[in-house]
N, C-alpha and C. Protein backbone atom coordinates (compact mmCIF):
# COMPACT_ATOMS: atom_id res chain seq x y z
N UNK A 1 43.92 140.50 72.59
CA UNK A 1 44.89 139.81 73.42
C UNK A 1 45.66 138.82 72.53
N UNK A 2 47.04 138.83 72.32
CA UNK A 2 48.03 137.85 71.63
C UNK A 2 47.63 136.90 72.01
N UNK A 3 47.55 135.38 71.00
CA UNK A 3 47.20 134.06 71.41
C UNK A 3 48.29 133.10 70.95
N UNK A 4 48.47 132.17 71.65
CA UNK A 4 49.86 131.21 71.29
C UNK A 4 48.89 129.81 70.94
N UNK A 5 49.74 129.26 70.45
CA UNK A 5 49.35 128.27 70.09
C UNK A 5 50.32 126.65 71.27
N UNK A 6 49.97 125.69 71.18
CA UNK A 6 50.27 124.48 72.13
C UNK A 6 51.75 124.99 71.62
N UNK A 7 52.79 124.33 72.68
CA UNK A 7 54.24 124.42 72.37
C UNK A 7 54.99 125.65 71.63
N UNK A 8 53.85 126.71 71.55
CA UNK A 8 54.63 127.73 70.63
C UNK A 8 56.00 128.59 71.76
N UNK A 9 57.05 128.35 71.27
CA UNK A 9 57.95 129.03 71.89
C UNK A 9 57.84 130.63 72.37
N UNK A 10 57.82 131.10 73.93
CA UNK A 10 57.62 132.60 73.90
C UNK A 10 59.46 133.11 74.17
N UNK A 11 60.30 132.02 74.60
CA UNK A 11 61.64 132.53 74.30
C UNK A 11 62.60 132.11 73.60
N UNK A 12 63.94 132.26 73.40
CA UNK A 12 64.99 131.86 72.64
C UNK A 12 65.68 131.27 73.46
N UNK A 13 65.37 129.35 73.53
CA UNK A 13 66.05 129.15 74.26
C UNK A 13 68.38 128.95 74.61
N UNK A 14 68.05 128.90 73.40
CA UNK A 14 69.58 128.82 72.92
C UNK A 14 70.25 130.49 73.07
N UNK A 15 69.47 131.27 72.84
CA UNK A 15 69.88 132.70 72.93
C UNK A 15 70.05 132.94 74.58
N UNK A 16 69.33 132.41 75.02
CA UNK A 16 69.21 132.38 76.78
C UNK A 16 71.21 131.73 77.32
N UNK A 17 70.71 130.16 77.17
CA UNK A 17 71.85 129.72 77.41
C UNK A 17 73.30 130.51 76.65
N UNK A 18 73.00 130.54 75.57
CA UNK A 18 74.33 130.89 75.08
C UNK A 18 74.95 132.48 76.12
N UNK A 19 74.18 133.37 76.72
CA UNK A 19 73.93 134.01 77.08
C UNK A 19 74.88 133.65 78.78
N UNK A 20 74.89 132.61 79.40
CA UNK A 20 75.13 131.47 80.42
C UNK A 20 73.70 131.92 81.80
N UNK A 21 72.70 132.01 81.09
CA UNK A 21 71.43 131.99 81.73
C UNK A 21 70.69 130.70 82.20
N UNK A 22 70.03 130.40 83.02
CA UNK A 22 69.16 129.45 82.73
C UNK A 22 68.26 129.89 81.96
N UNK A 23 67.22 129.00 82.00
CA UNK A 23 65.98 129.15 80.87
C UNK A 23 64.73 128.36 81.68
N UNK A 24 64.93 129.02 82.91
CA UNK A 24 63.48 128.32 83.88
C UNK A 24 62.94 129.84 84.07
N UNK A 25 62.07 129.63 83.92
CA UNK A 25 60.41 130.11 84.01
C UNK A 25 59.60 130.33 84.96
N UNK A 26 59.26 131.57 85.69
CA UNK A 26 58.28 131.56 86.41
C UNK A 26 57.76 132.55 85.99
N UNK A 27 56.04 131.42 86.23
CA UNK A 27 54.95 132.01 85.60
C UNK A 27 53.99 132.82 86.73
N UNK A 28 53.44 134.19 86.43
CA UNK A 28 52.85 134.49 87.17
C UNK A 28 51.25 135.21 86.66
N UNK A 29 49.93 134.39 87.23
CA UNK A 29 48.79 135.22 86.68
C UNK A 29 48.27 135.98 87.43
N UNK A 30 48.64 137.28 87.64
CA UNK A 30 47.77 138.21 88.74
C UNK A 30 46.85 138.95 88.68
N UNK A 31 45.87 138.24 87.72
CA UNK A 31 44.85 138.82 87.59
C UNK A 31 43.65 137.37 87.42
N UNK A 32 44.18 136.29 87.73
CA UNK A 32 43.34 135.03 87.67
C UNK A 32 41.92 135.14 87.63
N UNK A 33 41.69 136.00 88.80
CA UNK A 33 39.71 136.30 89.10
C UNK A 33 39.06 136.63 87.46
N UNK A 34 39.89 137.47 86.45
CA UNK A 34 39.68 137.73 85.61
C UNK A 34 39.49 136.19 84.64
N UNK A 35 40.19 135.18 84.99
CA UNK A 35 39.79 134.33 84.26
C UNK A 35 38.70 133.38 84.99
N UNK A 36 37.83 133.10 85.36
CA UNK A 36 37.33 132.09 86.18
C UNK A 36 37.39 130.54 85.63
N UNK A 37 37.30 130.30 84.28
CA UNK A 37 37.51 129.37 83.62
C UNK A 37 38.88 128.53 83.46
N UNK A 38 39.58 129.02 84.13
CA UNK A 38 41.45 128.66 84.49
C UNK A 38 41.43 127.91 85.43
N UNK A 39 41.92 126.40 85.05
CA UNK A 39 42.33 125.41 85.18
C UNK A 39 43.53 125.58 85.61
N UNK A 40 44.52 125.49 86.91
CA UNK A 40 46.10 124.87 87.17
C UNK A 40 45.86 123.78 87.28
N UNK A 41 46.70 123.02 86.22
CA UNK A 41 46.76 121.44 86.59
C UNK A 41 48.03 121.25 87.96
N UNK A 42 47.88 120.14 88.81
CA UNK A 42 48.31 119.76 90.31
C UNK A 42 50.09 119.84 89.35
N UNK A 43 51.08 120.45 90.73
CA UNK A 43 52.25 120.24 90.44
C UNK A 43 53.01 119.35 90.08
N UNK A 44 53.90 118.97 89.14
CA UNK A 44 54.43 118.04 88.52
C UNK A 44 55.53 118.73 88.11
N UNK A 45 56.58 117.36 87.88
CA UNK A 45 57.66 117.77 86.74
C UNK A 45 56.56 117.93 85.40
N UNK A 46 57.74 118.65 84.29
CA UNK A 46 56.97 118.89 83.21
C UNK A 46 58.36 118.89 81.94
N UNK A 47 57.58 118.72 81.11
CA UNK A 47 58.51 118.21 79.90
C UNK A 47 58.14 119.89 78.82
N UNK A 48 58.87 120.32 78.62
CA UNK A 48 58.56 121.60 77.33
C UNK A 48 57.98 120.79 76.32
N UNK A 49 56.71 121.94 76.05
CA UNK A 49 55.43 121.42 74.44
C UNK A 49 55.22 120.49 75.17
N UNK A 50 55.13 119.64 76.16
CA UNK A 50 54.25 118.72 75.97
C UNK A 50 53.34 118.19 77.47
N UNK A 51 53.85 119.25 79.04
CA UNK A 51 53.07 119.31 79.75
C UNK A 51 51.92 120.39 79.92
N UNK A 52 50.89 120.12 80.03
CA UNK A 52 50.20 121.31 80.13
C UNK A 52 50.11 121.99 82.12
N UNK A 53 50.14 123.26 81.66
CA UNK A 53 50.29 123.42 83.62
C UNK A 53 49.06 124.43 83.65
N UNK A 54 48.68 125.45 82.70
CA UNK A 54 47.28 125.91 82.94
C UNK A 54 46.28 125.51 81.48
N UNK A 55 44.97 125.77 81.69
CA UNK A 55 44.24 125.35 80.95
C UNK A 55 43.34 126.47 81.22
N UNK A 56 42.64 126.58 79.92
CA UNK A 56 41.95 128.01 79.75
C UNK A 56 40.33 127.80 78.91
């Protein structure tokens, strides 16, 4: 399974915009049961690299 590292970028965000895209994100895990150890932290605004929203 590919592993990222904290803040590692999975898109281009400038390639997005330049594009006239947004660059919002929805995340989806549909297979969660598979993780039982998965943490969602409670909804919040969030800052890129530096909120965490799941934990593993």
């Amino acid at each position: 399974m590919p592993r990222s590292k904290l803040a590692t970028p999975c898109f281009d965000r400038d390639a997005i915009a330049k594009a006239g895209y947004d660059d919002i994100v929805i995340m989806a895990v549909t297979n969660s049961t598979e993780y039982p150890q998965m943490k969602k932290e409670a909804d919040q605004p969030v800052v890129a690299g530096e909120t965490p929203i799941v934990i593993f």
